[in-house]
N, C-alpha and C. Protein backbone atom coordinates (compact mmCIF):
# COMPACT_ATOMS: atom_id res chain seq x y z
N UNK A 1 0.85 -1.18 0.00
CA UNK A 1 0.00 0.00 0.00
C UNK A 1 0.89 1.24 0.00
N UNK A 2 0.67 2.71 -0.68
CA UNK A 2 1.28 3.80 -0.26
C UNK A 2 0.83 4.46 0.61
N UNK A 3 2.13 5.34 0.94
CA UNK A 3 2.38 5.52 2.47
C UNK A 3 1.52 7.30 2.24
N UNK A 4 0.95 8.30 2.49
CA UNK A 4 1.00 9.39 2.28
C UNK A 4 2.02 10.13 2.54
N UNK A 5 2.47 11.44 1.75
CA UNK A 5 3.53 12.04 2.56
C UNK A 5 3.42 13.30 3.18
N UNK A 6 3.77 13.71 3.79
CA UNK A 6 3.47 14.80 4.91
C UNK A 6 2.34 15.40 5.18
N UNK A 7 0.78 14.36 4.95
CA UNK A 7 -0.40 14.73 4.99
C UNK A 7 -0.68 15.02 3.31
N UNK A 8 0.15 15.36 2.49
CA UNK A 8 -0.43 16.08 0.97
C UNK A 8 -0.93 14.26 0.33
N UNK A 9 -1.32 14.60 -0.64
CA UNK A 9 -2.20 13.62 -1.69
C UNK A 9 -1.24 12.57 -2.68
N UNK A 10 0.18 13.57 -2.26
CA UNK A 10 1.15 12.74 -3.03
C UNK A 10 1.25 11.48 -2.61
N UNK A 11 1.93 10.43 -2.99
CA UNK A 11 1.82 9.11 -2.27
C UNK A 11 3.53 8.62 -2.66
N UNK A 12 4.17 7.87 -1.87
CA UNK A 12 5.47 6.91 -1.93
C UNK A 12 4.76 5.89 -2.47
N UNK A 13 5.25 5.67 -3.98
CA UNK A 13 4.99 4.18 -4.55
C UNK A 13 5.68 2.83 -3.64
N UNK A 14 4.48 1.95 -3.63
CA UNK A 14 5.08 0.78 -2.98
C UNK A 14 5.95 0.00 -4.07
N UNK A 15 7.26 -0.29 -4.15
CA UNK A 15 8.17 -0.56 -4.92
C UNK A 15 8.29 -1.91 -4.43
N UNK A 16 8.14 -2.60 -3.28
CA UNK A 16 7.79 -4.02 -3.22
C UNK A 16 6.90 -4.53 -4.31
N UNK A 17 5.74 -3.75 -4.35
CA UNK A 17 4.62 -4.77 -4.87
C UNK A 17 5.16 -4.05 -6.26
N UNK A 18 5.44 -3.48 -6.56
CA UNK A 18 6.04 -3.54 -8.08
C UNK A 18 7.44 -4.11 -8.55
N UNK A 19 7.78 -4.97 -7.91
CA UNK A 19 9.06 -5.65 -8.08
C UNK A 19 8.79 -6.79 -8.39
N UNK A 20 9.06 -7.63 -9.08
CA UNK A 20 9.14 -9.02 -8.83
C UNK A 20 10.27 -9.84 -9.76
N UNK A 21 10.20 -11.20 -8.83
CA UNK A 21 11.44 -12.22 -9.50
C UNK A 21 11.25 -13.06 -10.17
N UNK A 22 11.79 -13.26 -11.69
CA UNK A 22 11.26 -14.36 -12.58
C UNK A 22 12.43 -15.28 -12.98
N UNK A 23 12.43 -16.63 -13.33
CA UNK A 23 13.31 -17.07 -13.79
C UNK A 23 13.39 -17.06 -15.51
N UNK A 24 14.73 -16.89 -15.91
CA UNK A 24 14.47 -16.85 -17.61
C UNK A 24 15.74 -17.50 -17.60
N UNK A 25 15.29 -18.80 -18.59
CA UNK A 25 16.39 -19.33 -19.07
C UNK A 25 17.18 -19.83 -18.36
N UNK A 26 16.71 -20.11 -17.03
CA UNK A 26 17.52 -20.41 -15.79
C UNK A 26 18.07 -19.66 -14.80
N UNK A 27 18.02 -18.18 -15.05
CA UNK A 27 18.73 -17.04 -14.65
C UNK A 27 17.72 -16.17 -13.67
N UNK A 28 17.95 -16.29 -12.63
CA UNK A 28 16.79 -14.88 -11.65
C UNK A 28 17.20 -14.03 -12.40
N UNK A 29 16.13 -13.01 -12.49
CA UNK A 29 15.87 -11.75 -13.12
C UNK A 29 15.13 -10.90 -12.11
N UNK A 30 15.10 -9.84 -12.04
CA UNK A 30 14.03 -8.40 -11.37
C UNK A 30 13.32 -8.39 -12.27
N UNK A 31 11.82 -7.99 -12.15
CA UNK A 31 11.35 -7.39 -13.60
C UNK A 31 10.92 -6.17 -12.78
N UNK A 32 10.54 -4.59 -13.04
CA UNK A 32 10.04 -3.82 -11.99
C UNK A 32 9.60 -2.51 -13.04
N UNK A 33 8.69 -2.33 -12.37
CA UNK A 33 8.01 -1.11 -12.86
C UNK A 33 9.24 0.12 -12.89
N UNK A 34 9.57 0.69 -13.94
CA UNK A 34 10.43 1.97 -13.83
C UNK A 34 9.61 3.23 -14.42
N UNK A 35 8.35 3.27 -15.00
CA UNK A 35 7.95 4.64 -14.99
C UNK A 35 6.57 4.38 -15.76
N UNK A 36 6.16 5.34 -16.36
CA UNK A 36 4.87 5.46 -17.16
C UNK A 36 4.70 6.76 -17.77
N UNK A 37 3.38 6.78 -18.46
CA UNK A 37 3.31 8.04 -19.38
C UNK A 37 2.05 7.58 -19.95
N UNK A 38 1.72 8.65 -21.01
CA UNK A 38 0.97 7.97 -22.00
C UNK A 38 1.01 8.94 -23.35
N UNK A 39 0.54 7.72 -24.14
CA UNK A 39 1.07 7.90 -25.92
C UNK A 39 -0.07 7.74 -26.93
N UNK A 40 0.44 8.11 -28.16
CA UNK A 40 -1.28 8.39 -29.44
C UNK A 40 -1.66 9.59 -29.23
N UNK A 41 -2.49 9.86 -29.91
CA UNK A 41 -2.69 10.69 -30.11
C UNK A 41 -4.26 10.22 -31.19
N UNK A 42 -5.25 11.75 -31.37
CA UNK A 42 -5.99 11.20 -32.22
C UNK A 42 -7.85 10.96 -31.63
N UNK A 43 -8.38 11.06 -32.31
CA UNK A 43 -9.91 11.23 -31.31
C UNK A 43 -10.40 10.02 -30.40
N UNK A 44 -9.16 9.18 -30.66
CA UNK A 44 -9.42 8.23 -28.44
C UNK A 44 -9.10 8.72 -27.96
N UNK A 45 -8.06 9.57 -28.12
CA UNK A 45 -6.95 10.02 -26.62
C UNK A 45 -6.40 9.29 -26.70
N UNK A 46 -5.16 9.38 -25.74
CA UNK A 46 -3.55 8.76 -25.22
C UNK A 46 -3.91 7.18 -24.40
N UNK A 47 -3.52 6.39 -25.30
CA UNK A 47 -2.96 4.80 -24.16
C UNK A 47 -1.77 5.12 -23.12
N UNK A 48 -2.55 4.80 -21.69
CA UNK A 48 -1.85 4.82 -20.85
C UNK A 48 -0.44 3.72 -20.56
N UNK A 49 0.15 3.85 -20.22
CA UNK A 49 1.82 3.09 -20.37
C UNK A 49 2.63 2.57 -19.25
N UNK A 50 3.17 1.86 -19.19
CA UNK A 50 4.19 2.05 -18.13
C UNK A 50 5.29 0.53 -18.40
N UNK A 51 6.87 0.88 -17.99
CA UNK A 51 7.67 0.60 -18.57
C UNK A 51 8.25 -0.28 -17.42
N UNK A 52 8.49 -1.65 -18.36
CA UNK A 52 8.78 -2.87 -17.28
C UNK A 52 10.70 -3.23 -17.71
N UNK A 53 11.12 -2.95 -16.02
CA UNK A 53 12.60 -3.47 -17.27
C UNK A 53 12.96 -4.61 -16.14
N UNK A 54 13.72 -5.10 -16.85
CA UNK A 54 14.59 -6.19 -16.60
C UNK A 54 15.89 -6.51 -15.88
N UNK A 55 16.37 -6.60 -14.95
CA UNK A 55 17.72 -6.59 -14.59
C UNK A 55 17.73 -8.11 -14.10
N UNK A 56 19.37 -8.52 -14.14
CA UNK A 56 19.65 -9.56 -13.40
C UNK A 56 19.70 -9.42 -12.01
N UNK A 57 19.49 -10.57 -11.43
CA UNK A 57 19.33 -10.42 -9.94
C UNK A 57 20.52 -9.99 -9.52
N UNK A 58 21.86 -10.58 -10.33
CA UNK A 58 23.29 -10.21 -9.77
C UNK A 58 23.06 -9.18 -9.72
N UNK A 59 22.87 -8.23 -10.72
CA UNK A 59 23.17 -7.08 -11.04
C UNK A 59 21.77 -5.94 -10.94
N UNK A 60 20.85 -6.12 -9.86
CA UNK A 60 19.91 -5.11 -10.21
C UNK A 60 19.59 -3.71 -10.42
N UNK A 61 20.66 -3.15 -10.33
CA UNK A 61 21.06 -1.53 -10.64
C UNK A 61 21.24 -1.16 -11.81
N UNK A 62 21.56 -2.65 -13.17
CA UNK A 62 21.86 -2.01 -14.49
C UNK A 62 20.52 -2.97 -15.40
N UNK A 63 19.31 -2.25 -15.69
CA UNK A 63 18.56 -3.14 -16.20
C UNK A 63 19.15 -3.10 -17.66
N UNK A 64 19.51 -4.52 -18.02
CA UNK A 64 19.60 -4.97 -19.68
C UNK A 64 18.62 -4.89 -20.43
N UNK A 65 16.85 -5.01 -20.18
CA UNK A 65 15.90 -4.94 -21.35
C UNK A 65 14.44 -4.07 -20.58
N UNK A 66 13.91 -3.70 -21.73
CA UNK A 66 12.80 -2.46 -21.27
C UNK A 66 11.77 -3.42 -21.88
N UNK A 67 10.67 -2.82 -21.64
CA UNK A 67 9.48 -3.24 -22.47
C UNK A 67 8.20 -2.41 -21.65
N UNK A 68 7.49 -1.62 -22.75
CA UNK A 68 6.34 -1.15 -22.52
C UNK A 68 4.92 -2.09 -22.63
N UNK A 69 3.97 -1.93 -21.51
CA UNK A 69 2.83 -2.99 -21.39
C UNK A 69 1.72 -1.29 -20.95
N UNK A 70 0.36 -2.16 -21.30
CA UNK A 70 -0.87 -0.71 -20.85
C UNK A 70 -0.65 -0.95 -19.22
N UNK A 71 -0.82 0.30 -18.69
CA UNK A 71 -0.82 0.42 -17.38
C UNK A 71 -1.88 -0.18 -16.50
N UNK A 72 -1.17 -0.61 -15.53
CA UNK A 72 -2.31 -1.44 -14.49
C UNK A 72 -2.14 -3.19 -14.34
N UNK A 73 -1.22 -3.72 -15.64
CA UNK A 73 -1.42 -4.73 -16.04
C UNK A 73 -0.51 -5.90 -15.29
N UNK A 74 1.04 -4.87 -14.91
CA UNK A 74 2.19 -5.65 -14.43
C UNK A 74 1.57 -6.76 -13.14
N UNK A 75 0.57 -6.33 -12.03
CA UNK A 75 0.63 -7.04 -10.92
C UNK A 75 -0.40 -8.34 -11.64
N UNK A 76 -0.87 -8.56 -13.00
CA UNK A 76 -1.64 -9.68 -13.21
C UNK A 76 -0.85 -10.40 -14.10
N UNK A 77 0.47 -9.95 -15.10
CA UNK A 77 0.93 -10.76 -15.68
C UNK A 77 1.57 -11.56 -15.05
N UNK A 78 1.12 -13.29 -16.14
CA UNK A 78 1.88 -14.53 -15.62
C UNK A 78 3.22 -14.74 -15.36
N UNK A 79 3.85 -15.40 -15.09
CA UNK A 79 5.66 -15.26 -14.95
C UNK A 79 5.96 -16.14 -16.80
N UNK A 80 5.04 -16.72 -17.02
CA UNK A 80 5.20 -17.06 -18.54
C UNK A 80 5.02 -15.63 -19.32
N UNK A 81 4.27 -15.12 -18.84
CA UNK A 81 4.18 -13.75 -20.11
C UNK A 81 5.05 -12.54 -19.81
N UNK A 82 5.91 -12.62 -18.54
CA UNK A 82 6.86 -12.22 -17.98
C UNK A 82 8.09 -12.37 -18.73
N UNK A 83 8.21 -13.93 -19.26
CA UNK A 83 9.18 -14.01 -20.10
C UNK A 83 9.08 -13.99 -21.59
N UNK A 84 7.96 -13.85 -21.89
CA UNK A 84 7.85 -14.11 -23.26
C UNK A 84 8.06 -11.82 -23.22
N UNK A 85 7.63 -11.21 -22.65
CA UNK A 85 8.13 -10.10 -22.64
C UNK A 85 9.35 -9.71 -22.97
N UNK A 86 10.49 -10.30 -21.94
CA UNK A 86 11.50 -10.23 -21.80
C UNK A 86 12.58 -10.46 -23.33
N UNK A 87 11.62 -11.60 -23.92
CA UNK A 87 12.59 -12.16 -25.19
C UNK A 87 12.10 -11.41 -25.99
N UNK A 88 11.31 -10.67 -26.07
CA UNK A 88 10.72 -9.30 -26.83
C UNK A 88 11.18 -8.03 -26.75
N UNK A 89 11.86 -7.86 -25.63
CA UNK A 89 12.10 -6.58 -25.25
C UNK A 89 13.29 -6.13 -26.13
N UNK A 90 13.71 -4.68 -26.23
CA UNK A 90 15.04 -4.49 -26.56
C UNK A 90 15.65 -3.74 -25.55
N UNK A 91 17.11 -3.49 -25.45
CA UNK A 91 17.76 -3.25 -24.22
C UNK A 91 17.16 -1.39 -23.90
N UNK A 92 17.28 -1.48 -22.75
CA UNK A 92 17.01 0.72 -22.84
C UNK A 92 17.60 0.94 -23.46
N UNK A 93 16.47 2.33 -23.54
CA UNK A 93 17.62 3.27 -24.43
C UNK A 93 18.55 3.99 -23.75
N UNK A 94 19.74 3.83 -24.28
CA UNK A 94 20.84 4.90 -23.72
C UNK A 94 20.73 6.04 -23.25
N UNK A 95 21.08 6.54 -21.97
CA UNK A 95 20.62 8.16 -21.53
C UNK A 95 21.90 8.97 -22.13
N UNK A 96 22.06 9.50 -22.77
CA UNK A 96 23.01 10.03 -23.18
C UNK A 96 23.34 11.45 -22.55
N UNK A 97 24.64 11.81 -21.96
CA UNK A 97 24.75 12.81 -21.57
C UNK A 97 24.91 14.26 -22.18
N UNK A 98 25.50 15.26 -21.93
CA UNK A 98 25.82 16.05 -22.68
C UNK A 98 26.94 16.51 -23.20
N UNK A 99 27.96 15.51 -22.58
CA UNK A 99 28.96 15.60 -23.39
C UNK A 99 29.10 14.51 -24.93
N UNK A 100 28.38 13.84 -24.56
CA UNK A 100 28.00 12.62 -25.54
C UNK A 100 27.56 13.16 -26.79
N UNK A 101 26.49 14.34 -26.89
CA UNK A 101 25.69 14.87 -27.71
C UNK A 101 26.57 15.80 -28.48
N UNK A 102 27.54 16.03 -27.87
CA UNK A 102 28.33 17.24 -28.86
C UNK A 102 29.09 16.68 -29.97
């Protein structure tokens, strides 16, 4: 559940319940919610979003693969469609700095 913060409406995402551990290929993995948005355009309006990445368990600070799913969906997908994600995904995109850009 989120926590409120200093009485305002804002809320601390619970990052437990958006975490979870899958096996792929034999390998623990993180899969975890890292953000959202929404996209389209056009007389529906915007599909809501949010972006599932991937890290190894060794390593959970550097996620290797992203993948966008409609929002709301992560706490019902199976750990099979977890991975069939995963072999779909392509790695993030690079944040590139600003010395990079020049």
């Amino acid at each position: 559940m989120s926590v409120p913060v200093d009485g305002h409406s804002a809320e601390i995402p619970d990052f437990a319940r958006d975490t979870r551990t899958v096996i792929i290929d034999g390998d623990e993995w993180i899969a975890r919610l890292a953000g959202g948005g929404a996209a389209g355009s056009g007389a529906f309006g915007l599909a809501l979003i949010e972006s599932i990445e991937f890290a190894p368990a060794t390593t959970p600070d550097r996620p290797a693969r992203e993948a966008l799913v409609q929002r709301g969906c992560f706490a019902m997908l199976h750990d099979s469609e977890l991975v069939k994600l995963f072999h779909t995904a392509p790695p993030p995109a690079r944040r590139r700095s600003l010395e990079d850009r020049n």
